[in-house]
N, C-alpha and C. Protein backbone atom coordinates (compact mmCIF):
# COMPACT_ATOMS: atom_id res chain seq x y z
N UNK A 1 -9.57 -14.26 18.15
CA UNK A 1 -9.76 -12.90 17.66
C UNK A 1 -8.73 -11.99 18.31
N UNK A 2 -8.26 -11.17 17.81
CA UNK A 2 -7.48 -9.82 18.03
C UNK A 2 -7.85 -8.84 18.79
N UNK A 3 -7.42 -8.31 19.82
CA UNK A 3 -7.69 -7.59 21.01
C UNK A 3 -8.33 -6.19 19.90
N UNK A 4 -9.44 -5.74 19.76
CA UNK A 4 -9.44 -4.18 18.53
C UNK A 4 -8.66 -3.19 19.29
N UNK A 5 -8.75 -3.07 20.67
CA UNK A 5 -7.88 -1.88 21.38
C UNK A 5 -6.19 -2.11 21.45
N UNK A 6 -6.02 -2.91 20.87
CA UNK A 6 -4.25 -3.63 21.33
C UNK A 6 -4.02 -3.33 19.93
N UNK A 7 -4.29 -2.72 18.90
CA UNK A 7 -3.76 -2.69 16.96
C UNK A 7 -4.43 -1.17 16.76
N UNK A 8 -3.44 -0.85 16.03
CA UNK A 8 -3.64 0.34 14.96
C UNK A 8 -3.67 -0.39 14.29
N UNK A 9 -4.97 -0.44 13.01
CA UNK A 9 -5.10 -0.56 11.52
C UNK A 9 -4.77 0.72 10.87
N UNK A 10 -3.81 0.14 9.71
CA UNK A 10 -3.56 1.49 8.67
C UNK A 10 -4.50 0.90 7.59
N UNK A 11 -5.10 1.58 6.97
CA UNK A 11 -5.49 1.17 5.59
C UNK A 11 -4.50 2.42 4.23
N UNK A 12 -4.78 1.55 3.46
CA UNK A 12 -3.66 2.12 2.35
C UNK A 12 -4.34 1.97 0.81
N UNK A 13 -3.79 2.44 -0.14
CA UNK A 13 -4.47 2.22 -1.23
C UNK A 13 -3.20 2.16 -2.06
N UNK A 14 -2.87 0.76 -2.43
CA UNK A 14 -1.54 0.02 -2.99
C UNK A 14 -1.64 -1.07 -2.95
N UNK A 15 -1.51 -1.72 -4.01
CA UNK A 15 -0.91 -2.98 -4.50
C UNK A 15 -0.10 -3.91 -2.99
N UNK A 16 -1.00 -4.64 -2.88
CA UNK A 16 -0.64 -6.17 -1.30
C UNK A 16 0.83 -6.23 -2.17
N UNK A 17 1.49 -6.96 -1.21
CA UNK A 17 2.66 -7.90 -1.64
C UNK A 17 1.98 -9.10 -1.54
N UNK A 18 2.59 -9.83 -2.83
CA UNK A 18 1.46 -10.84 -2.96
C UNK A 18 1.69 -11.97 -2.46
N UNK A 19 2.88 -12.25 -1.63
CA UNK A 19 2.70 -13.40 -0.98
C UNK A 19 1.75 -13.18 0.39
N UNK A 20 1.87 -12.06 0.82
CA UNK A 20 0.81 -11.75 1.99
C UNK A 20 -0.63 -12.04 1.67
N UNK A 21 -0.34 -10.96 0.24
CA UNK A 21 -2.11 -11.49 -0.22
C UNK A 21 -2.33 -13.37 -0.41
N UNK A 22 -1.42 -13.53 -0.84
CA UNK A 22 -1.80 -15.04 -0.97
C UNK A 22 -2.49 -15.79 0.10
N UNK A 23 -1.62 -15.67 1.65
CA UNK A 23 -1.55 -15.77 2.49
C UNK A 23 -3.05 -15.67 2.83
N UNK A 24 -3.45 -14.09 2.94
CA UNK A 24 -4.80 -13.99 2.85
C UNK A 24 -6.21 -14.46 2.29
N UNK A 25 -5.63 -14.52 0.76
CA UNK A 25 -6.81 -15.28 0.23
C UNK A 25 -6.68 -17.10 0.63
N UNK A 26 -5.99 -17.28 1.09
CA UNK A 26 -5.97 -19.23 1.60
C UNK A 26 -6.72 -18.98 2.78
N UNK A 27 -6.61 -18.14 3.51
CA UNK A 27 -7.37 -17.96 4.56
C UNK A 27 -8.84 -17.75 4.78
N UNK A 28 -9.35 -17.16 3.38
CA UNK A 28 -10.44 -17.20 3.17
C UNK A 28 -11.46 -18.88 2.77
N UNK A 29 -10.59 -19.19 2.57
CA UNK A 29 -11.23 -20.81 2.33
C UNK A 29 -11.62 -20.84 0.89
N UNK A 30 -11.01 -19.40 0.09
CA UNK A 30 -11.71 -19.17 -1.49
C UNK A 30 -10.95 -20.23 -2.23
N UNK A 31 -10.02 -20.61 -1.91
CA UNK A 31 -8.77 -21.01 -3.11
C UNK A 31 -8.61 -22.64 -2.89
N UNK A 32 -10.26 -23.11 -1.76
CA UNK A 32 -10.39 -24.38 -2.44
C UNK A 32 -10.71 -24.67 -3.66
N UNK A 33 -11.27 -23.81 -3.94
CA UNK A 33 -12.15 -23.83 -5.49
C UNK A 33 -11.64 -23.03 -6.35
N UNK A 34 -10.59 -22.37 -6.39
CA UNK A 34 -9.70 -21.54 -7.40
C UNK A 34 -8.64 -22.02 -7.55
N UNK A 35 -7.75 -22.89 -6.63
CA UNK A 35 -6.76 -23.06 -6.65
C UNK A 35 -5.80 -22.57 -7.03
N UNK A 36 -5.34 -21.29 -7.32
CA UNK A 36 -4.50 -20.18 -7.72
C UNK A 36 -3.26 -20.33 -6.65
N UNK A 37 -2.26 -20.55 -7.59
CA UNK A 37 -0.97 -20.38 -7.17
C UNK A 37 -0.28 -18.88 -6.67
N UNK A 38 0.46 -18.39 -6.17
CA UNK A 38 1.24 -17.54 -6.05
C UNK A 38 1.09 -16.84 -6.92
N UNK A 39 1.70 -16.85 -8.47
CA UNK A 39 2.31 -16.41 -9.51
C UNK A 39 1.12 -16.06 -10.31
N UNK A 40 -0.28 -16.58 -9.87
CA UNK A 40 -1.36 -16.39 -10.77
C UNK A 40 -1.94 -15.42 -9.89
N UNK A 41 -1.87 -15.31 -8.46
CA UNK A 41 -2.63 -14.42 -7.77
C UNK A 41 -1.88 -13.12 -7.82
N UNK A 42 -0.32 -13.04 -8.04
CA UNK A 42 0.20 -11.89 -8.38
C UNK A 42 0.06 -11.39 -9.41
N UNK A 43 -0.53 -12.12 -10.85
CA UNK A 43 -0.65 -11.36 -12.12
C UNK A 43 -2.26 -10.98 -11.76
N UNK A 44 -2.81 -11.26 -11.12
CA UNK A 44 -4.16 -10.89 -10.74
C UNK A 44 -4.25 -9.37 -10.31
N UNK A 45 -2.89 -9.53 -9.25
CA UNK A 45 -3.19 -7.83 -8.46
C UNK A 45 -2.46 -6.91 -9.78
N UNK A 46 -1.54 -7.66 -10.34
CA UNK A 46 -1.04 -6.46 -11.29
C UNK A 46 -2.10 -5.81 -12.18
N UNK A 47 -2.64 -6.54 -12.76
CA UNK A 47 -3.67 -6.33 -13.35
C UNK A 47 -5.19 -5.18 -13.12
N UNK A 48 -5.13 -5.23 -11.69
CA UNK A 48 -6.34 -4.49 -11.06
C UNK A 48 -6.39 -3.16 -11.23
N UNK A 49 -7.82 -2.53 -10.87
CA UNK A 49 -7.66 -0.84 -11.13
C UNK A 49 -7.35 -0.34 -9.57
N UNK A 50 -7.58 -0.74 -8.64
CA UNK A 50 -7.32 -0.26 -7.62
C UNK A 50 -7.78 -1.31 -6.45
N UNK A 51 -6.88 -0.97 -5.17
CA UNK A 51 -6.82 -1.69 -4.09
C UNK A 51 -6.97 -0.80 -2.84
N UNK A 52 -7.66 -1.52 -1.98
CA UNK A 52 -7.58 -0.99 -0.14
C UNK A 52 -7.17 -2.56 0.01
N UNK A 53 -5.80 -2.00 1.46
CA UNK A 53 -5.73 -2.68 2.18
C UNK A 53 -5.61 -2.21 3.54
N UNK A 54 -5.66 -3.28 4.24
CA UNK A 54 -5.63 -3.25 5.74
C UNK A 54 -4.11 -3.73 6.94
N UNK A 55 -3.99 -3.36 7.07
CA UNK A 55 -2.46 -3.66 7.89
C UNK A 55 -2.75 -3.39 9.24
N UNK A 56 -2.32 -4.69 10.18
CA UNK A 56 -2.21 -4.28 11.64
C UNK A 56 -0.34 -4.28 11.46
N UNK A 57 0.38 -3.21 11.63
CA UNK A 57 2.17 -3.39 11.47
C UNK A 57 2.12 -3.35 10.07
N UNK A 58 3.06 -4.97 9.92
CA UNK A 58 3.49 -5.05 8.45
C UNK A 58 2.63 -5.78 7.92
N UNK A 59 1.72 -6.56 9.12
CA UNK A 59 0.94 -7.73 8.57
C UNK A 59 -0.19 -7.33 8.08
N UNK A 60 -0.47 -7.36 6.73
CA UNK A 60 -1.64 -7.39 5.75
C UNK A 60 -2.65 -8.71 6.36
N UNK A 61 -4.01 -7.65 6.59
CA UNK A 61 -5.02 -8.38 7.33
C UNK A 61 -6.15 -8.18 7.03
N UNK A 62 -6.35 -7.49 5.88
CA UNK A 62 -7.80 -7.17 5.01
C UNK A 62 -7.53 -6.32 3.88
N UNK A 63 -7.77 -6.79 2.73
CA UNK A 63 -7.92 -6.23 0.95
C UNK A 63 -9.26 -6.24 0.30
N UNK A 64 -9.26 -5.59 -0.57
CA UNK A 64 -10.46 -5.67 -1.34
C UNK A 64 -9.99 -4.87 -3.01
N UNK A 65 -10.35 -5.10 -3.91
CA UNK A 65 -9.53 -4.70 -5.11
C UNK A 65 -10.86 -4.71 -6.36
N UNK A 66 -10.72 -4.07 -7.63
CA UNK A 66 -11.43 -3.47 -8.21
C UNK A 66 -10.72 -3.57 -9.66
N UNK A 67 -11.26 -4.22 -10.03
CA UNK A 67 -10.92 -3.67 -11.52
C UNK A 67 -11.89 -3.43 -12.48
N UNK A 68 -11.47 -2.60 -13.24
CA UNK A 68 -12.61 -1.64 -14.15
C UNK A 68 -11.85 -1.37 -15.31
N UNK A 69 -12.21 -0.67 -16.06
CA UNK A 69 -11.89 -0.02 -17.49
C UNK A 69 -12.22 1.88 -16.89
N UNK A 70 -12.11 2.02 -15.94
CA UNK A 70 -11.73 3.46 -15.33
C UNK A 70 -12.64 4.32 -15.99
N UNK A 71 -13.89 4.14 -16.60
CA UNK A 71 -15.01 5.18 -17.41
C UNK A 71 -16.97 4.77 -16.51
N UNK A 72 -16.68 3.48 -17.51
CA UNK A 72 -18.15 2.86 -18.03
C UNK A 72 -17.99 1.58 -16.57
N UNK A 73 -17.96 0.88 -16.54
CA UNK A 73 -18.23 -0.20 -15.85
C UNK A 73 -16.98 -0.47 -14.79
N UNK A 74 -17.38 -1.28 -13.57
CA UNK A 74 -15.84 -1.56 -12.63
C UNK A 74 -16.48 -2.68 -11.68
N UNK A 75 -15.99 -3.89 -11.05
CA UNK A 75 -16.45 -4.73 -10.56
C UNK A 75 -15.74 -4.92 -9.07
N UNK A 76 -16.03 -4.84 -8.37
CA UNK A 76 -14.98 -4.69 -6.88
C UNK A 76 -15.40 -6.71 -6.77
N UNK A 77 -14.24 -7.18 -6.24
CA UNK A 77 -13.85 -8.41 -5.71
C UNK A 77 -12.96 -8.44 -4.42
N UNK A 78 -12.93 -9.60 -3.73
CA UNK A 78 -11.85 -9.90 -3.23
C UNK A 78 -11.77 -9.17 -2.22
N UNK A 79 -12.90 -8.90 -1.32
CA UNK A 79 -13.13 -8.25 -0.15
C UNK A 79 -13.24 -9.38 0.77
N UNK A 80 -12.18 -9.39 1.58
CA UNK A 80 -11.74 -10.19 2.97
C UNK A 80 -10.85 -10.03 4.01
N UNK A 81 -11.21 -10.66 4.84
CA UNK A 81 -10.09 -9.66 6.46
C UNK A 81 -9.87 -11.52 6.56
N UNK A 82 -8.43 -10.97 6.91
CA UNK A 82 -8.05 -12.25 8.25
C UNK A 82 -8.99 -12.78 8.81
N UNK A 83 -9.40 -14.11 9.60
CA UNK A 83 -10.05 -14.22 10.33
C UNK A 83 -9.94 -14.64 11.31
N UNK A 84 -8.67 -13.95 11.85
CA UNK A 84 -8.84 -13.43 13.38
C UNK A 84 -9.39 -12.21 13.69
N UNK A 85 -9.24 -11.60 12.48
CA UNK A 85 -9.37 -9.77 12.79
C UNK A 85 -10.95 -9.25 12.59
N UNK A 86 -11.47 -10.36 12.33
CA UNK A 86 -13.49 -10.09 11.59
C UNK A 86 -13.93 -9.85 12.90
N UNK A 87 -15.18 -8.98 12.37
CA UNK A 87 -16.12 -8.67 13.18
C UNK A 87 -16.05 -7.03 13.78
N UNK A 88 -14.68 -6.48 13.49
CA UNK A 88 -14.32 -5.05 14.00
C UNK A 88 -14.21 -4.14 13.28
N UNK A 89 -15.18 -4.25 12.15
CA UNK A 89 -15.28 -3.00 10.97
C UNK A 89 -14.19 -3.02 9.78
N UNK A 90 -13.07 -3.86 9.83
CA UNK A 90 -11.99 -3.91 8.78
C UNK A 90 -13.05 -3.88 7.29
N UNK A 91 -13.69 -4.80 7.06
CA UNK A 91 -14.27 -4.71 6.00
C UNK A 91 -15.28 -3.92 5.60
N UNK A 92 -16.21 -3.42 6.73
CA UNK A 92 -16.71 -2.00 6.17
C UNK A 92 -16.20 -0.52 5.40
N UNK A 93 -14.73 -0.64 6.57
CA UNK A 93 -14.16 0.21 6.04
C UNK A 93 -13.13 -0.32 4.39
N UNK A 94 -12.93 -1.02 4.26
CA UNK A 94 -12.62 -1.69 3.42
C UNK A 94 -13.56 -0.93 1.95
N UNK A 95 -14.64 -1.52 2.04
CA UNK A 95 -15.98 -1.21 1.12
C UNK A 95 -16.07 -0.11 1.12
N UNK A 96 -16.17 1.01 1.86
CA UNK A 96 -16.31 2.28 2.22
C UNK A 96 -15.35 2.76 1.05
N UNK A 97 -14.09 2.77 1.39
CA UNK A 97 -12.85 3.00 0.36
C UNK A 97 -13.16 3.17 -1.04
N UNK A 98 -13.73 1.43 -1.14
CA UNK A 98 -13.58 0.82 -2.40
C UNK A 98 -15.04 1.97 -3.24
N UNK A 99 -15.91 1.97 -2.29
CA UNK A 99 -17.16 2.75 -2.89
C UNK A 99 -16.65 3.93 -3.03
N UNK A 100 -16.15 4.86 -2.53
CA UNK A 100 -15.76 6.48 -2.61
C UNK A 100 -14.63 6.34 -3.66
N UNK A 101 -13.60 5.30 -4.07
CA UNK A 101 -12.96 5.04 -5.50
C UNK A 101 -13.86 5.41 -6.68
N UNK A 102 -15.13 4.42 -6.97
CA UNK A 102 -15.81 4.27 -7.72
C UNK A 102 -16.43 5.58 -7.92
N UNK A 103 -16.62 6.28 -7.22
CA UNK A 103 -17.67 7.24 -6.92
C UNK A 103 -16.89 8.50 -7.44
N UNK A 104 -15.94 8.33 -7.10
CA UNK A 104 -14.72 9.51 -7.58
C UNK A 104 -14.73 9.40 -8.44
N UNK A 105 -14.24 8.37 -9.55
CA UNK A 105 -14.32 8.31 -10.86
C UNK A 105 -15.45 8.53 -11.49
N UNK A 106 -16.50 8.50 -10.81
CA UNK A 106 -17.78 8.65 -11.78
C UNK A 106 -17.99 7.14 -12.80
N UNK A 107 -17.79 6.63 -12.49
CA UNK A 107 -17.57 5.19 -12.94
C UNK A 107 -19.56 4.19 -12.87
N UNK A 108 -20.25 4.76 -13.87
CA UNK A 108 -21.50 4.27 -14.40
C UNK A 108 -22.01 2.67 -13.66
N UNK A 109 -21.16 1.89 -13.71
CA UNK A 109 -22.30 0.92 -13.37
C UNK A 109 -21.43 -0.32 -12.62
N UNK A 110 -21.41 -0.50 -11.58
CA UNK A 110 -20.42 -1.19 -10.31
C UNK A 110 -21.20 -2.39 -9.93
N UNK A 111 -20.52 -3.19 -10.51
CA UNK A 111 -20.54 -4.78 -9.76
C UNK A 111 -20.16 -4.98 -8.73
N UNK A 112 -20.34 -6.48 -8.05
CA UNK A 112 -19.65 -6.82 -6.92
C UNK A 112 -19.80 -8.34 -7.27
N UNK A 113 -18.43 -9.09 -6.74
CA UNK A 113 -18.78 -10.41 -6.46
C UNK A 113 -18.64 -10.59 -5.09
N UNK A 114 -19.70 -11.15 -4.69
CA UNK A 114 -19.53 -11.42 -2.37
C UNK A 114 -19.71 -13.08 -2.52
N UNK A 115 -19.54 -13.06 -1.61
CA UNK A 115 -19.29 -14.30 -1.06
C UNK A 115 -20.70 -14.67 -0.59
N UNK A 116 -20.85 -16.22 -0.84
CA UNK A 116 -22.81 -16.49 -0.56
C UNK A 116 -22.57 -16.59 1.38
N UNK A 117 -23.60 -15.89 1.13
CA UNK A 117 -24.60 -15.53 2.86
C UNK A 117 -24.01 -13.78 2.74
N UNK A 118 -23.32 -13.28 2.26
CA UNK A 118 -22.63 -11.89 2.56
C UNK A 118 -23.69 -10.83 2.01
N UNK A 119 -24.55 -10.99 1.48
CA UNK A 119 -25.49 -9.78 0.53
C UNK A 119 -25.89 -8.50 1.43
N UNK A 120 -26.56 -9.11 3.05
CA UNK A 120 -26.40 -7.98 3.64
C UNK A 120 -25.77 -7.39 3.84
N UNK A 121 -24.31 -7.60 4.21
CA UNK A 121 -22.95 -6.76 4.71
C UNK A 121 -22.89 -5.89 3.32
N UNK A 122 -23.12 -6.18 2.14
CA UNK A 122 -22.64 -5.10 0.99
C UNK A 122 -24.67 -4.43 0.52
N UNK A 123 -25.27 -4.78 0.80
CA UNK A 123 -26.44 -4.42 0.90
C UNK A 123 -26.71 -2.75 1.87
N UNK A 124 -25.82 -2.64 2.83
CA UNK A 124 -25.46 -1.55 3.48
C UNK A 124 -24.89 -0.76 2.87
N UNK A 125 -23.84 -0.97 1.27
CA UNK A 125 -22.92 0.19 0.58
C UNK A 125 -24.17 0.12 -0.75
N UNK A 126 -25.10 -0.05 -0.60
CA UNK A 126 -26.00 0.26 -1.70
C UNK A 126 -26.19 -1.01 -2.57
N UNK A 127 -25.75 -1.41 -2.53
CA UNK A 127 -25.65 -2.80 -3.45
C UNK A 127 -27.22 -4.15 -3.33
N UNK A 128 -27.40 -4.01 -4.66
CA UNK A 128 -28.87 -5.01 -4.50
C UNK A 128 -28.49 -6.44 -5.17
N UNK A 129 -28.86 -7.31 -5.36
CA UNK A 129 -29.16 -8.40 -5.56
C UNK A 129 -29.75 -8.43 -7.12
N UNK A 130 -28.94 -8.57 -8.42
CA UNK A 130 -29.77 -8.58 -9.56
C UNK A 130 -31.26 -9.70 -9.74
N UNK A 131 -31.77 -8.66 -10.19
CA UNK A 131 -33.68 -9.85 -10.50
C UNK A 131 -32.86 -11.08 -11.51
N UNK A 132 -33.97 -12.05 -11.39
CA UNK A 132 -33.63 -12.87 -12.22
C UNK A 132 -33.29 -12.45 -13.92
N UNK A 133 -34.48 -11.54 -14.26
CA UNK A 133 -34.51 -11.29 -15.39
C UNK A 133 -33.62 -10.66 -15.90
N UNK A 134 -32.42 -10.01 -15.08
CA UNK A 134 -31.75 -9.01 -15.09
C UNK A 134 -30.47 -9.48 -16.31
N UNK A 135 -29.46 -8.61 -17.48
CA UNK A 135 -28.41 -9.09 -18.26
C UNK A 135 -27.33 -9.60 -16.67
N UNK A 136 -26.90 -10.43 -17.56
CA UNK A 136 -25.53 -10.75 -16.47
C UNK A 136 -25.38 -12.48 -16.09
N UNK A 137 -24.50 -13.08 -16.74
CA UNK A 137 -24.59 -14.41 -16.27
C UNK A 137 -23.22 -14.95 -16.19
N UNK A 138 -22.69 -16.10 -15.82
CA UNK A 138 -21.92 -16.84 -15.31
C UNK A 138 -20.98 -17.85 -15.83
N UNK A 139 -20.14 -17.79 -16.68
CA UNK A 139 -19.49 -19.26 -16.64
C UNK A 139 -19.07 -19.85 -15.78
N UNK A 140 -19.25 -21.20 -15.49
CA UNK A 140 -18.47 -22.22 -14.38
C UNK A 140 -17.89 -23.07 -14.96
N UNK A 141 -18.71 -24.10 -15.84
CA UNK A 141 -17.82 -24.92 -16.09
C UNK A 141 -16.89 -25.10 -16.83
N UNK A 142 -15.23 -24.60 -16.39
CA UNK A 142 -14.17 -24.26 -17.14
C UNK A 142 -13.24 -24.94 -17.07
């Protein structure tokens, strides 16, 4: 882990360079199961409505990104810190961001995809757990 008193974090709201992000998301252990190349994770960020990131220097060390249709609906993803740098608020503040985005826009009805065991950590920015009965389901096998 990273000394928290030895780093200034900047956070920013801009588009990662995406080999950093890449960098990042392998680190997450997500892209056993996505397997997303470079070139697919960069048409990913182009694509998005908005981004926080995290920088200790130059080094990108926590993102989280959002894409929406900027009115009616917006789904935040892709909330993760380095993991050397966890445990020191990067991703609260992260979420924090990403929620006062949404909130600005006035933006009706906000998803999230987290990561399984994570429900409490986003359970703190308001976020519940849909009922079973609830619209909303899943393709996997693709």
């Amino acid at each position: 882990m990273v000394d928290r008193f030895a780093m200034a974090v900047t956070y920013l709201s801009r588009v990662p360079d995406s080999k950093s992000y890449h960098r990042l998301f392998e680190s997450t252990g997500w892209n056993e199961r996505y397997a997303a190349s470079h070139p697919e994770l960069a048409r990913a960020l182009a694509d998005s409505w908005h981004f926080v990131t995290a920088e200790d220097g130059q080094r990108l060390i926590g993102s989280g990104r959002i894409i929406s249709d900027g009115v009616l609906y917006a789904l935040i993803l892709d909330v993760m810190v380095d993991p050397q740098y966890r445990g020191q608020g990067i991703g609260r503040e992260i979420m924090t961001r990403l929620v006062a985005e949404v909130r600005e826009a006035c933006i009706r009805d906000v998803m999230l995809f987290s990561a399984k065991g994570h429900a409490d950590f986003y359970a703190k920015f308001g976020f519940e757990a849909r009922p079973n009965d609830a619209p909303g389901m899943v393709l996997r096998d693709m």
